[in-house]
C-alpha atoms as a PDB file:
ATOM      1  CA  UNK A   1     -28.776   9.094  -5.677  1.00  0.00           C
ATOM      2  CA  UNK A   2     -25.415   9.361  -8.035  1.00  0.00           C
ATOM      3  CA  UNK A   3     -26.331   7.666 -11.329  1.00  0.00           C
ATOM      4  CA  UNK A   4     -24.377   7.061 -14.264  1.00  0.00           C
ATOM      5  CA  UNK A   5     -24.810   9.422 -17.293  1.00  0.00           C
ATOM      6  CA  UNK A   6     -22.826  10.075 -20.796  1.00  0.00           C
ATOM      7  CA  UNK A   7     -21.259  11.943 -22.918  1.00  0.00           C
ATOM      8  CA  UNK A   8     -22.462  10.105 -25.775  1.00  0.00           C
ATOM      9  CA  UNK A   9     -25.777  12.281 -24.819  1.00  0.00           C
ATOM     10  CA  UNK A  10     -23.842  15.128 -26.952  1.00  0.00           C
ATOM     11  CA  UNK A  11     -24.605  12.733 -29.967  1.00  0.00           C
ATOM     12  CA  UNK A  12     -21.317  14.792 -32.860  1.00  0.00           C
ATOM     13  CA  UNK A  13     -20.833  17.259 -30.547  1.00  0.00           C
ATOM     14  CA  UNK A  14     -22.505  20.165 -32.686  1.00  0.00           C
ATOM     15  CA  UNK A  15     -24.306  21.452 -29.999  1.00  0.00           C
ATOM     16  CA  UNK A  16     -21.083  21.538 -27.669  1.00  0.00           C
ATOM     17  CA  UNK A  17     -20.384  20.265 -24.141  1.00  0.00           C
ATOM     18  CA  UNK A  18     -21.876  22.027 -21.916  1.00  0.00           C
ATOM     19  CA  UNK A  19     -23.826  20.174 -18.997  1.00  0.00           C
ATOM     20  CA  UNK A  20     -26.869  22.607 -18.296  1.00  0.00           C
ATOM     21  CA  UNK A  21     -29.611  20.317 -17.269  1.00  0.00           C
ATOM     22  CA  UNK A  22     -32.050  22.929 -17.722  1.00  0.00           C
ATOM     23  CA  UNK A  23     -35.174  21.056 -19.807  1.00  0.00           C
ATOM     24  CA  UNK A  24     -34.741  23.536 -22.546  1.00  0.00           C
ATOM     25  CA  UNK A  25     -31.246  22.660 -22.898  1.00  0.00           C
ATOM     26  CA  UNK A  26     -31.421  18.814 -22.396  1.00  0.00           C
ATOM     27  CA  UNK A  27     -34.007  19.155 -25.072  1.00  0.00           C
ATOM     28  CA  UNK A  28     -31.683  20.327 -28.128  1.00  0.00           C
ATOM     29  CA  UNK A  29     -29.108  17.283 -27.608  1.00  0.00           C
ATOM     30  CA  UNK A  30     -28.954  14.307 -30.367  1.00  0.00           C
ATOM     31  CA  UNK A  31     -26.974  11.496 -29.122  1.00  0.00           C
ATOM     32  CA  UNK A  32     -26.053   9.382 -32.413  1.00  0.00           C
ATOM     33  CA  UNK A  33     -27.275   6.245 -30.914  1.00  0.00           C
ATOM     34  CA  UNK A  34     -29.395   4.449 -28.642  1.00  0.00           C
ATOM     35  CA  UNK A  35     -27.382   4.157 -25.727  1.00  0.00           C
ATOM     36  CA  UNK A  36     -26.925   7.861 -25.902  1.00  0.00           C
ATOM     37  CA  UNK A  37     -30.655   8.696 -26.063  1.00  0.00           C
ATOM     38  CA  UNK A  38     -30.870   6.107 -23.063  1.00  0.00           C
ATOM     39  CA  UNK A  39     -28.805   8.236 -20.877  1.00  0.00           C
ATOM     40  CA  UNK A  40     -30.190  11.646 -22.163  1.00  0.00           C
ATOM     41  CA  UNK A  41     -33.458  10.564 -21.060  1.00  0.00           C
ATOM     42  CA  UNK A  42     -32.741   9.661 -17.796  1.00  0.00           C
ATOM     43  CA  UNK A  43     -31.489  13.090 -17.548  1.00  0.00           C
ATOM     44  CA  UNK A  44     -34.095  14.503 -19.242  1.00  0.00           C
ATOM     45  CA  UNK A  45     -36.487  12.134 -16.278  1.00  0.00           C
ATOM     46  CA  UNK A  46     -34.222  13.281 -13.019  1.00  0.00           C
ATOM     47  CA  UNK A  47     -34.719  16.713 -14.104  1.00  0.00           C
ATOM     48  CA  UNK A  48     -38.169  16.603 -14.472  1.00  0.00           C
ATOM     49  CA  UNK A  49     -38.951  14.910 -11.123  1.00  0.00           C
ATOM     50  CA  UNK A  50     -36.664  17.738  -9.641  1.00  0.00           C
ATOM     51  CA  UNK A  51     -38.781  20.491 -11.075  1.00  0.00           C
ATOM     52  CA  UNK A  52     -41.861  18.327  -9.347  1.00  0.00           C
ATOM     53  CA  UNK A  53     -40.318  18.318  -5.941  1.00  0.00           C
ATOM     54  CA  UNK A  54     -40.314  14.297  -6.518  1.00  0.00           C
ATOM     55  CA  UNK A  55     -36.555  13.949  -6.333  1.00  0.00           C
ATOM     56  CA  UNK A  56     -34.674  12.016  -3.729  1.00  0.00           C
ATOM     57  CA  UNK A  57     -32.742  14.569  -0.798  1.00  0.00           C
ATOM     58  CA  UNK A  58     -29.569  14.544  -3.668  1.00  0.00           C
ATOM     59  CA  UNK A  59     -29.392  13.238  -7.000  1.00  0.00           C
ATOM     60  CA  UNK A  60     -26.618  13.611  -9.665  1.00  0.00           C
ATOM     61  CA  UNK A  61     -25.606  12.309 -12.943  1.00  0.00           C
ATOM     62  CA  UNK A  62     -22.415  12.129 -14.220  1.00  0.00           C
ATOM     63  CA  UNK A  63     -21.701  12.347 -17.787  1.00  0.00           C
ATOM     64  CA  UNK A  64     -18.538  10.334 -17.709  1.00  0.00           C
ATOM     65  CA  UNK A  65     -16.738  11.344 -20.502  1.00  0.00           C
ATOM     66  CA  UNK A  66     -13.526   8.222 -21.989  1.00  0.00           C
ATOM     67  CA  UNK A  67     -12.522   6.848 -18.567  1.00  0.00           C
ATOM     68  CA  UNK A  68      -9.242   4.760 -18.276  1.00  0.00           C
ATOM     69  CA  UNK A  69      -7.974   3.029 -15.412  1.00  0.00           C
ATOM     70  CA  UNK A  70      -7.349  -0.008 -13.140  1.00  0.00           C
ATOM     71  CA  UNK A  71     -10.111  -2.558 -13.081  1.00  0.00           C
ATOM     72  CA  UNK A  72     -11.967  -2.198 -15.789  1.00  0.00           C
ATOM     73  CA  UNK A  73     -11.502  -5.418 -17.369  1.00  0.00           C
ATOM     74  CA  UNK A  74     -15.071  -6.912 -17.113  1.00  0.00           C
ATOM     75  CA  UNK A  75     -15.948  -4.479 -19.570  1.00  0.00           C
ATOM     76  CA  UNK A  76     -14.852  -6.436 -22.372  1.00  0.00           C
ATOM     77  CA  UNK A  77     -14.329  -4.881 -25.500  1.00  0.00           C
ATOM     78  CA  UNK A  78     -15.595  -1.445 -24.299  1.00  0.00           C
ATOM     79  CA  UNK A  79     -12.418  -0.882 -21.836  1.00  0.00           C
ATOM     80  CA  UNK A  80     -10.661   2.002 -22.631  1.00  0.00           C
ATOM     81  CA  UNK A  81      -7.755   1.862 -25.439  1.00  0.00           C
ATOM     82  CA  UNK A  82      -5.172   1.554 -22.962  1.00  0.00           C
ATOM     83  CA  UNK A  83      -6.201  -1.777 -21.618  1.00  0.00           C
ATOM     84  CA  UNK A  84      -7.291  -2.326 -25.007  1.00  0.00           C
ATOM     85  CA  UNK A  85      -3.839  -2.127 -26.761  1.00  0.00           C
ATOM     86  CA  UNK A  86      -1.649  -2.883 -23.667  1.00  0.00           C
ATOM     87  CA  UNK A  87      -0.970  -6.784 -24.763  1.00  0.00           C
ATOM     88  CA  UNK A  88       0.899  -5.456 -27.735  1.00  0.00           C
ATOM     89  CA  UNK A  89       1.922  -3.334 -26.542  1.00  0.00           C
ATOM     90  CA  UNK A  90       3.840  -5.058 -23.801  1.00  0.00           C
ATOM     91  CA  UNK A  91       4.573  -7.629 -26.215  1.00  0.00           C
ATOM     92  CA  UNK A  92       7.057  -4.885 -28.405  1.00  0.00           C
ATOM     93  CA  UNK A  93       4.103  -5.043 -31.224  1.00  0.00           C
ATOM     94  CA  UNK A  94       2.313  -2.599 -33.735  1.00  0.00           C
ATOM     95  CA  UNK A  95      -1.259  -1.683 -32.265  1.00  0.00           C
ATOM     96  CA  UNK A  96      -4.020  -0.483 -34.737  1.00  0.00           C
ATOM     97  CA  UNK A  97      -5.925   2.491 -34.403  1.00  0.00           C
ATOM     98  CA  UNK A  98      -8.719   3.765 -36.356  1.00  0.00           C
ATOM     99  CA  UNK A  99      -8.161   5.435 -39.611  1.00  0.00           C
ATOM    100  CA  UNK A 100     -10.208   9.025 -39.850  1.00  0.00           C
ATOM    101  CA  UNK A 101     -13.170   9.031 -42.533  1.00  0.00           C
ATOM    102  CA  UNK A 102     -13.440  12.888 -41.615  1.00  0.00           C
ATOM    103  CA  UNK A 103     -11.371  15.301 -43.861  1.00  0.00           C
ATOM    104  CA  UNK A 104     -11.065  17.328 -40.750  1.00  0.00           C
ATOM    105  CA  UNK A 105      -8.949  14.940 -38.600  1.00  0.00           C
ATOM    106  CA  UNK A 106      -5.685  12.984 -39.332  1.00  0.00           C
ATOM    107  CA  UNK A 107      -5.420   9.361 -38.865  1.00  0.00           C
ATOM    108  CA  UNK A 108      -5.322   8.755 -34.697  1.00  0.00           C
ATOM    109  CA  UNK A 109      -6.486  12.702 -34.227  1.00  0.00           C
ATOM    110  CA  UNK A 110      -9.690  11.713 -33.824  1.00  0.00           C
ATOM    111  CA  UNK A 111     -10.598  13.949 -30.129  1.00  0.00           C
ATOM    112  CA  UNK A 112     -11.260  13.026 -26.842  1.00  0.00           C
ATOM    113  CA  UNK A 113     -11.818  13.913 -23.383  1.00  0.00           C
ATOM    114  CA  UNK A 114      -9.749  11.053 -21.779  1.00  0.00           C
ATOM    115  CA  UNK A 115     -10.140  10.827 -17.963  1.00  0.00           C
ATOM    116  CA  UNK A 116      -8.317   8.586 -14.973  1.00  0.00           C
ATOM    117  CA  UNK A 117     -10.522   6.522 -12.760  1.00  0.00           C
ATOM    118  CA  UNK A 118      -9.197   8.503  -9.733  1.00  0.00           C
ATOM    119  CA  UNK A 119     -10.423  11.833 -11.327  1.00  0.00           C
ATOM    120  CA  UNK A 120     -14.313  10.543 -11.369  1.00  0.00           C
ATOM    121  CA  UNK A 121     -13.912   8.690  -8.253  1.00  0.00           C
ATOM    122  CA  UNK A 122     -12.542  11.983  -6.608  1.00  0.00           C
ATOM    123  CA  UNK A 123     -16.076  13.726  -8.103  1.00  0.00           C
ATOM    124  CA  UNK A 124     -18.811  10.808  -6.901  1.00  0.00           C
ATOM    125  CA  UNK A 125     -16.470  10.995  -3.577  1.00  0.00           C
ATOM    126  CA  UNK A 126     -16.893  15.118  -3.295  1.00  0.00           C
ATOM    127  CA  UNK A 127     -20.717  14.310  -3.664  1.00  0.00           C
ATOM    128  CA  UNK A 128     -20.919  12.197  -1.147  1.00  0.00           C
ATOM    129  CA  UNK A 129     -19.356  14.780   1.341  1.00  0.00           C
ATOM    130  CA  UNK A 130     -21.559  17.840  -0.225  1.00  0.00           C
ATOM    131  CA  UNK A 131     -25.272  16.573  -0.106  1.00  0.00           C
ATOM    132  CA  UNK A 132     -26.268  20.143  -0.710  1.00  0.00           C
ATOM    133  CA  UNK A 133     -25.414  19.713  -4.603  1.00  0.00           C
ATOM    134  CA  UNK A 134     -28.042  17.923  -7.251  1.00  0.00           C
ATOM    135  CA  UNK A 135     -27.884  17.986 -10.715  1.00  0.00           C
ATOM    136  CA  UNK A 136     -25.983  16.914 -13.837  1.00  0.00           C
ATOM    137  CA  UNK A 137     -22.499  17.404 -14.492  1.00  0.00           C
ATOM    138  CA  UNK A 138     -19.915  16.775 -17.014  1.00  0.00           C
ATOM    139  CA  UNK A 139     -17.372  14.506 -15.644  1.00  0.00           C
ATOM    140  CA  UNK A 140     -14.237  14.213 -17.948  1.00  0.00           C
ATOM    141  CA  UNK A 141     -10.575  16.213 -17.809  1.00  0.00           C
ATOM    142  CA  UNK A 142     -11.694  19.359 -19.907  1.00  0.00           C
ATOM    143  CA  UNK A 143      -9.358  18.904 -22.263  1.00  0.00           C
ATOM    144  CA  UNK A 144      -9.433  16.297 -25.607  1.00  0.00           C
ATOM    145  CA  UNK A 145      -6.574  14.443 -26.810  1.00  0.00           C
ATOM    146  CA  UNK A 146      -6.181  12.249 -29.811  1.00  0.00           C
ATOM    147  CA  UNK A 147      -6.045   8.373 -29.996  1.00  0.00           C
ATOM    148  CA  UNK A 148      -2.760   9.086 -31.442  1.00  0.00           C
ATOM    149  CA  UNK A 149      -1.289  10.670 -28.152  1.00  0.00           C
ATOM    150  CA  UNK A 150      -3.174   8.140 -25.861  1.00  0.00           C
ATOM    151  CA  UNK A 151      -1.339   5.356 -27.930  1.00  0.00           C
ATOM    152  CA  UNK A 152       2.591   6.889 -27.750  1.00  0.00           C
ATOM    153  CA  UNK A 153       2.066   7.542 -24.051  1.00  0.00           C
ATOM    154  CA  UNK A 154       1.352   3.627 -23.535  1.00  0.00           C
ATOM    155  CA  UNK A 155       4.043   2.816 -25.180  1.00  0.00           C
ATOM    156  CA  UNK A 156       6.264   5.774 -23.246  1.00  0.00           C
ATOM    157  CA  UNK A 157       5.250   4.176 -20.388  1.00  0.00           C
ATOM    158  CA  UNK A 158       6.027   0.698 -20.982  1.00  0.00           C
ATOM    159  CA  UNK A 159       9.627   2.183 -22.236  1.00  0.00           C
ATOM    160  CA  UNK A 160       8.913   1.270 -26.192  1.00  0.00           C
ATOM    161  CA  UNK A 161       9.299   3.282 -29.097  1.00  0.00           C
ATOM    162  CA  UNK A 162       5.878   4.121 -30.551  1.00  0.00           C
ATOM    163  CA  UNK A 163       4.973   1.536 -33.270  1.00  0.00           C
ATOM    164  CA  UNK A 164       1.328   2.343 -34.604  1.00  0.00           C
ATOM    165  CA  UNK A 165      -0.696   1.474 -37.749  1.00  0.00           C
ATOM    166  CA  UNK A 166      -4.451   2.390 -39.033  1.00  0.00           C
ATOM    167  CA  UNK A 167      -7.467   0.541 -40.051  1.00  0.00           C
ATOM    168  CA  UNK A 168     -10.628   1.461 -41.403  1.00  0.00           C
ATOM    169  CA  UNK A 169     -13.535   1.788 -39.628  1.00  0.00           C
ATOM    170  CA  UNK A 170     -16.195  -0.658 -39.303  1.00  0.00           C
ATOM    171  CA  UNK A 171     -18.698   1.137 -41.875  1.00  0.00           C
ATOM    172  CA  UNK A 172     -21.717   0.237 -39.005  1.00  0.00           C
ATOM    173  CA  UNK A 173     -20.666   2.934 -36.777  1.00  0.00           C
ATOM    174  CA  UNK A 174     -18.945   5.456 -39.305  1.00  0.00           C
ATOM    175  CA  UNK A 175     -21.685   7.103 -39.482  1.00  0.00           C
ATOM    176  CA  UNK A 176     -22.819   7.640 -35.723  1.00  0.00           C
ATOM    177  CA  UNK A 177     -18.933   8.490 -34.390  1.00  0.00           C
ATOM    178  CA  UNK A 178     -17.984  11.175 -32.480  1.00  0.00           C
ATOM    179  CA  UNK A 179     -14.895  12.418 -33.538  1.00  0.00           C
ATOM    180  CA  UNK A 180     -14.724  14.964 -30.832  1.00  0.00           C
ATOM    181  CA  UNK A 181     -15.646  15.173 -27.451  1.00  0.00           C
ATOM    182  CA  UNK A 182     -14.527  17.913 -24.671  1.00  0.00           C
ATOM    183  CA  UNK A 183     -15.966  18.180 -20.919  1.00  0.00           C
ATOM    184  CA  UNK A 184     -16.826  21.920 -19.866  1.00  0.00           C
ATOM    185  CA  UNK A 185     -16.102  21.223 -16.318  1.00  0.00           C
ATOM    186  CA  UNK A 186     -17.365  24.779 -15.305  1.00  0.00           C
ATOM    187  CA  UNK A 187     -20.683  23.982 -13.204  1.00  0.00           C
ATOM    188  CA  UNK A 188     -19.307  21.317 -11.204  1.00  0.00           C
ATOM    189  CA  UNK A 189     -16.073  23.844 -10.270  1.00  0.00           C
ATOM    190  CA  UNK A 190     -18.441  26.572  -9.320  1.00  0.00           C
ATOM    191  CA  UNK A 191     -20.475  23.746  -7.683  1.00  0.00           C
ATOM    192  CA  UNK A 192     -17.400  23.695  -5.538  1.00  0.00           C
ATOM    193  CA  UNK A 193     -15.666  20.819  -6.826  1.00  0.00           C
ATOM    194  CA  UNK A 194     -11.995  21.541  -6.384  1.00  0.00           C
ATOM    195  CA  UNK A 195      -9.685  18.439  -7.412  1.00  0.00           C
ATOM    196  CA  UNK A 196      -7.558  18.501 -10.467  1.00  0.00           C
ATOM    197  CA  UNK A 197      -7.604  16.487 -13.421  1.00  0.00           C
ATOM    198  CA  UNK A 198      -4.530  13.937 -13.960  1.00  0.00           C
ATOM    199  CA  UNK A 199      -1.978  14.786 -17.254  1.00  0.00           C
ATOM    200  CA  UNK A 200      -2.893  12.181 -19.918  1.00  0.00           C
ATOM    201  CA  UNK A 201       0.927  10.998 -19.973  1.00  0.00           C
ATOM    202  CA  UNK A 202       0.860  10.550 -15.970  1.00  0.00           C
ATOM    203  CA  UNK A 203      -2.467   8.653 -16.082  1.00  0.00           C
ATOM    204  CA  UNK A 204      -1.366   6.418 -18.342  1.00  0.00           C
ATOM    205  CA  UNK A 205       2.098   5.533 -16.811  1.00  0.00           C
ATOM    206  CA  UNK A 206       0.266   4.870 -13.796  1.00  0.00           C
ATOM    207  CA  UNK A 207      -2.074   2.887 -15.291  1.00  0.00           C
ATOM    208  CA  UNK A 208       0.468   0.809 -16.985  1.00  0.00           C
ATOM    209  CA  UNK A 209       3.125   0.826 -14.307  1.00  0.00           C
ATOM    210  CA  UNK A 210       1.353   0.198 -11.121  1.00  0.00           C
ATOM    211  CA  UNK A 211      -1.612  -2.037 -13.125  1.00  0.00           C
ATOM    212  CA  UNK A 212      -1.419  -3.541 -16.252  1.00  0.00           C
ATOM    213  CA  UNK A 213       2.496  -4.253 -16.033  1.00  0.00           C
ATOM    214  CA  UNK A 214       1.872  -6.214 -13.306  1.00  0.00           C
ATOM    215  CA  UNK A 215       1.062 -10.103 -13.478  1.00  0.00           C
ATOM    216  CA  UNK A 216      -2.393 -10.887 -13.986  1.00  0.00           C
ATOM    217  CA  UNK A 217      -3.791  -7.826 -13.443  1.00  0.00           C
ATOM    218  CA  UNK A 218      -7.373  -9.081 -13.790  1.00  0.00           C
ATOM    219  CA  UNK A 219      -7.561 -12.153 -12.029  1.00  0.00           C
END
């Protein structure tokens, strides 16, 4: 059993990243909304049924951290900022990003852990070929990035100069946004999980030139 998890289980990100799915530790997480506390406790469930001997042969859940790739358009408004931005993008027009209500972060700094579809797909497919490993792992790049840089590298990759403006926040979700986010990808390396995690830059230029540049991607 592979099941999807979050990383909106790490709620602001105050108790940091790291995936120990010890109860103790699943315990002292706040996700800053429901869907977050949804996840957490499934993992908080899975872990307890382990510790009963009640869990299936294998089980894992993946805390898929800002995933971006091909075919994610049935996701509607929650596909990643690439896909989101990519009409103007493409069309030589200013995109909007959100400006930063935090004193700590610049407009388009806000952090995080952006991943390529191929990265997770290469973790569910090591899991599948290593039915000896159960538990719950962080599944992002390990390194955070800022809307800023995901933006210029769409429109590097479509050829275009960068041409970016900010708007304010919706004030519903100011309050419950995580303006960082960083995967510790430790346990599922010493797991034995061995692939590498795709540059932002080359992610997106394959994203945009082998996908979304391409007619009708989504039909």
């Amino acid at each position: 059993m592979i099941y999807a998890s979050s990383a909106a289980t790490y709620g602001d990100g105050e108790a940091g990243f790291n995936d120990d799915d010890d109860a103790e530790s699943l315990s002292q997480l706040r996700p800053l909304n429901a869907y977050g506390y949804s996840k957490l406790l499934f993992d908080q469930y899975a872990v307890r049924q382990a510790d009963r001997d009640r869990a299936p042969p294998q089980w894992a859940g993946l805390k898929f951290f800002n995933v971006y790739g091909p075919n994610e358009g049935h996701k509607g408004g929650m596909k990643s900022v690439v896909a989101q931005i990519w009409p103007k993008v493409a069309a030589g027009e200013t995109v909007s990003l959100f400006r930063s209500h935090n004193p700590a972060y610049p407009d388009g700094g806000q952090l995080r852990d952006f991943v390529y579809v191929d990265d997770v797909v290469d973790i569910v497919d090591w899991l599948l070929r290593s039915p000896e490993v159960s538990g719950v792992f962080n599944a992002g790049s390990g390194q955070a990035r800022s809307f800023a840089d995901l933006a210029r590298a769409t429109f590097a990759a479509a050829g275009r100069e960068p041409a970016i403006d900010y708007v304010d926040m919706p004030e519903v979700i100011r309050d419950r946004y995580q303006y960082f986010t960083q995967a510790r990808m430790d346990r599922v390396r010493a797991a034995g999980f061995g692939g590498q995690s795709t540059p932002l830059e080359e992610g997106v230029r394959r994203y945009v030139q082998d996908f979304l540049s391409k007619p009708d991607p989504y039909r």
